[in-house]
C-alpha atoms as a PDB file:
ATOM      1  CA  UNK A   1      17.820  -7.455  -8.892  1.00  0.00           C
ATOM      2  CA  UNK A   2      17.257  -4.615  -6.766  1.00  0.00           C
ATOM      3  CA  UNK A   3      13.933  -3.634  -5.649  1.00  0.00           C
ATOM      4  CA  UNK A   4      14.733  -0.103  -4.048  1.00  0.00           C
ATOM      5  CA  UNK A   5      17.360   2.730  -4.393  1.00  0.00           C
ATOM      6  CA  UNK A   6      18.514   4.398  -1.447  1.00  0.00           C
ATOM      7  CA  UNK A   7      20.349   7.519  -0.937  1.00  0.00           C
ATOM      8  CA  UNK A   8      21.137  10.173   2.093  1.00  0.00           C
ATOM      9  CA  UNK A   9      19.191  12.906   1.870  1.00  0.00           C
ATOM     10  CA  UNK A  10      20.468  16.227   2.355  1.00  0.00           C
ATOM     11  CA  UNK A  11      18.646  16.786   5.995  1.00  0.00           C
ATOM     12  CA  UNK A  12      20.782  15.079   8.220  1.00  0.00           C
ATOM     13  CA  UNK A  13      18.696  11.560   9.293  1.00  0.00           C
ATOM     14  CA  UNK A  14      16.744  11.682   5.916  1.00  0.00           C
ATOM     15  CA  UNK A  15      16.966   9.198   3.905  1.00  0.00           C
ATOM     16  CA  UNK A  16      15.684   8.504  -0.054  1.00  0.00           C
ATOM     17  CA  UNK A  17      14.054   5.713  -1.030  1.00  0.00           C
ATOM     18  CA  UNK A  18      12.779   5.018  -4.695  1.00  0.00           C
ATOM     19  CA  UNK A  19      11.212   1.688  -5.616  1.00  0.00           C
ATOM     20  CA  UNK A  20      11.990   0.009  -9.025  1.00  0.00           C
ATOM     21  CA  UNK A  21       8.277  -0.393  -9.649  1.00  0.00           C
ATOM     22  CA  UNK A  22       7.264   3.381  -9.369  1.00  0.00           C
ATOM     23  CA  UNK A  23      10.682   5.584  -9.640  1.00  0.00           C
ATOM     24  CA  UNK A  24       9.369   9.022 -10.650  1.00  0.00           C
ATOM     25  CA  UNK A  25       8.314   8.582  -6.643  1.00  0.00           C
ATOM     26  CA  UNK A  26      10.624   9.257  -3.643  1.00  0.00           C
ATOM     27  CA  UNK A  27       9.900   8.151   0.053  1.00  0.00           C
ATOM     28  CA  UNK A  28      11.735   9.836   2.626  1.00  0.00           C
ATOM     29  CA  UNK A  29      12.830   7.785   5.607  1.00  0.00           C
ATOM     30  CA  UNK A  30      13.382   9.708   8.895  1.00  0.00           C
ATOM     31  CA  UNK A  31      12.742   9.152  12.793  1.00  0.00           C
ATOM     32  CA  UNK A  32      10.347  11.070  14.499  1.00  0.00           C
ATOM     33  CA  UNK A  33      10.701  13.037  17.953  1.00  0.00           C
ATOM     34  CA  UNK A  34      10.350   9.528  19.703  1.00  0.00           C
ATOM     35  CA  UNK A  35      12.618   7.793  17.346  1.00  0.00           C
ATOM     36  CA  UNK A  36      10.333   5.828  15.426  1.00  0.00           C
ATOM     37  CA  UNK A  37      10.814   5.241  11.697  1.00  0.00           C
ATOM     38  CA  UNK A  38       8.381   7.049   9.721  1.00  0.00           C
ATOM     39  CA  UNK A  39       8.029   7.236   5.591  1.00  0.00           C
ATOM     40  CA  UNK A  40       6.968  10.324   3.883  1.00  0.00           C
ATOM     41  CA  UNK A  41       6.151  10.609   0.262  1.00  0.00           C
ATOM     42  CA  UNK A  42       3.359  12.293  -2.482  1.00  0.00           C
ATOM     43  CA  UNK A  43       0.225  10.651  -2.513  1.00  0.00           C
ATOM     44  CA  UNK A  44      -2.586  11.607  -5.534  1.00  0.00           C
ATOM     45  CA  UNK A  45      -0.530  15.080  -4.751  1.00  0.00           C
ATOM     46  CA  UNK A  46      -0.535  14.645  -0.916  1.00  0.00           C
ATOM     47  CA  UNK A  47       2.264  14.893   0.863  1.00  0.00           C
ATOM     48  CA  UNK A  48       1.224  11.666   3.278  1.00  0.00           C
ATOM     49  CA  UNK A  49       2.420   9.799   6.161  1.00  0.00           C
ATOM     50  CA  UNK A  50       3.057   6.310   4.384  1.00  0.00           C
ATOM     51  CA  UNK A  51       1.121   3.340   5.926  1.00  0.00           C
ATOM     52  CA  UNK A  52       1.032   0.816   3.174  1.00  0.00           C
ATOM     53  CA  UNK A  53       2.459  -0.253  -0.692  1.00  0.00           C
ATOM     54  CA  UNK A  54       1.140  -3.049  -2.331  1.00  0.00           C
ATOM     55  CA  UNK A  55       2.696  -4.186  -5.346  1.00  0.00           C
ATOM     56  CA  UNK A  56       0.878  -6.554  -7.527  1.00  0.00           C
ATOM     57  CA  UNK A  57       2.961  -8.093 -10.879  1.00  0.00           C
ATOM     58  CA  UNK A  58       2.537 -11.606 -12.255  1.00  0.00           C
ATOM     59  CA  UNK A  59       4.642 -13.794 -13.493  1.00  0.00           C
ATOM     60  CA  UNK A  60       5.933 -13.981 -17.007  1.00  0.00           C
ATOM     61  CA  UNK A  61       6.965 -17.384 -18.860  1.00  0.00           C
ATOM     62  CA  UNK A  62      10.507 -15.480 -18.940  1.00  0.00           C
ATOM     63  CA  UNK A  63      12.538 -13.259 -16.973  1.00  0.00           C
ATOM     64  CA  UNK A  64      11.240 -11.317 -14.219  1.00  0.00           C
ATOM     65  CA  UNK A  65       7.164 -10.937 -13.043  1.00  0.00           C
ATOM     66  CA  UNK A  66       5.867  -7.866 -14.481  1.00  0.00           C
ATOM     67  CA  UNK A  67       4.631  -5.070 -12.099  1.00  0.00           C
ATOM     68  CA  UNK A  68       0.936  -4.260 -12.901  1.00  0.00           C
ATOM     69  CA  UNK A  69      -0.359  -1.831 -10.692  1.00  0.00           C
ATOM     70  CA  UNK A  70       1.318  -0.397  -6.942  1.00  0.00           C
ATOM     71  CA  UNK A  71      -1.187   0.656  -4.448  1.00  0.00           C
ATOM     72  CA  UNK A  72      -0.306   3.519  -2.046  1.00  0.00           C
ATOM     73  CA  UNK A  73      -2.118   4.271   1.406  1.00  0.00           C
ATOM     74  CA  UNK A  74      -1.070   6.845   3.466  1.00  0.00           C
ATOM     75  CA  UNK A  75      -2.485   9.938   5.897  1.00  0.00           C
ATOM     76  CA  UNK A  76      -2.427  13.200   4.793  1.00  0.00           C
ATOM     77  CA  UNK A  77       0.382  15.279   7.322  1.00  0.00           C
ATOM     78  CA  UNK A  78      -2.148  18.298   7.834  1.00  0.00           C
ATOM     79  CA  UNK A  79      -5.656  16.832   7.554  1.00  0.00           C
ATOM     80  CA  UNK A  80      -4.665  13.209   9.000  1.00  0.00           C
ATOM     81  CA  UNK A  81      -7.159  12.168   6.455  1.00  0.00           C
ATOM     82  CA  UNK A  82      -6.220   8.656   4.527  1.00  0.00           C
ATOM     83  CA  UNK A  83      -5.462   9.062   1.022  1.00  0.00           C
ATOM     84  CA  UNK A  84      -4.938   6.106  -1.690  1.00  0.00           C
ATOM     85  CA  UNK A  85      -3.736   5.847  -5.100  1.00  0.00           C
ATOM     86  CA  UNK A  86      -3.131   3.230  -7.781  1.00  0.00           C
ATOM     87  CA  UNK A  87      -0.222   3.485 -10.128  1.00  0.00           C
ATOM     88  CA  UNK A  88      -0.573   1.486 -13.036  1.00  0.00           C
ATOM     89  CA  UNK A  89       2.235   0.307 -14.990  1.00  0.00           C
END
């Protein structure tokens, strides 16, 4: 099982990430003017600086756990202030 999709974007050093549990959303992967790897994506319609993603899923008596909800945490790139969001599944 794979758990994320990855891809190279089309601005040289991007990259794509989209996660199995929420794939409508894309995180772009880059390095920032001191080379430090930094995560971008669309937070309750936010373009954020991504700090966190919590997944919660539970088991199932067969097969594979079940995602229930993914939390998102991030800071907004022109206000700096922190946004969250629950996706429910």
């Amino acid at each position: 099982m794979h758990s994320v999709k990855a891809e190279v974007g089309k601005v040289a050093g991007e990259y794509y990430l989209r996660l199995v549990a929420i794939p409508d959303r894309e995180v772009i992967m880059y390095l920032d003017e001191h080379g430090k790897p930094q995560a971008r994506m669309l937070i309750s319609g936010h373009l954020c600086n991504l700090a966190r993603i919590y997944v919660f899923a539970v088991d199932r008596w067969v097969g594979l756990p079940k995602v229930e909800y993914v939390d998102l945490t991030g800071f907004d790139v022109k206000t700096g202030q922190q946004i969250t969001e629950r996706v429910k599944q």
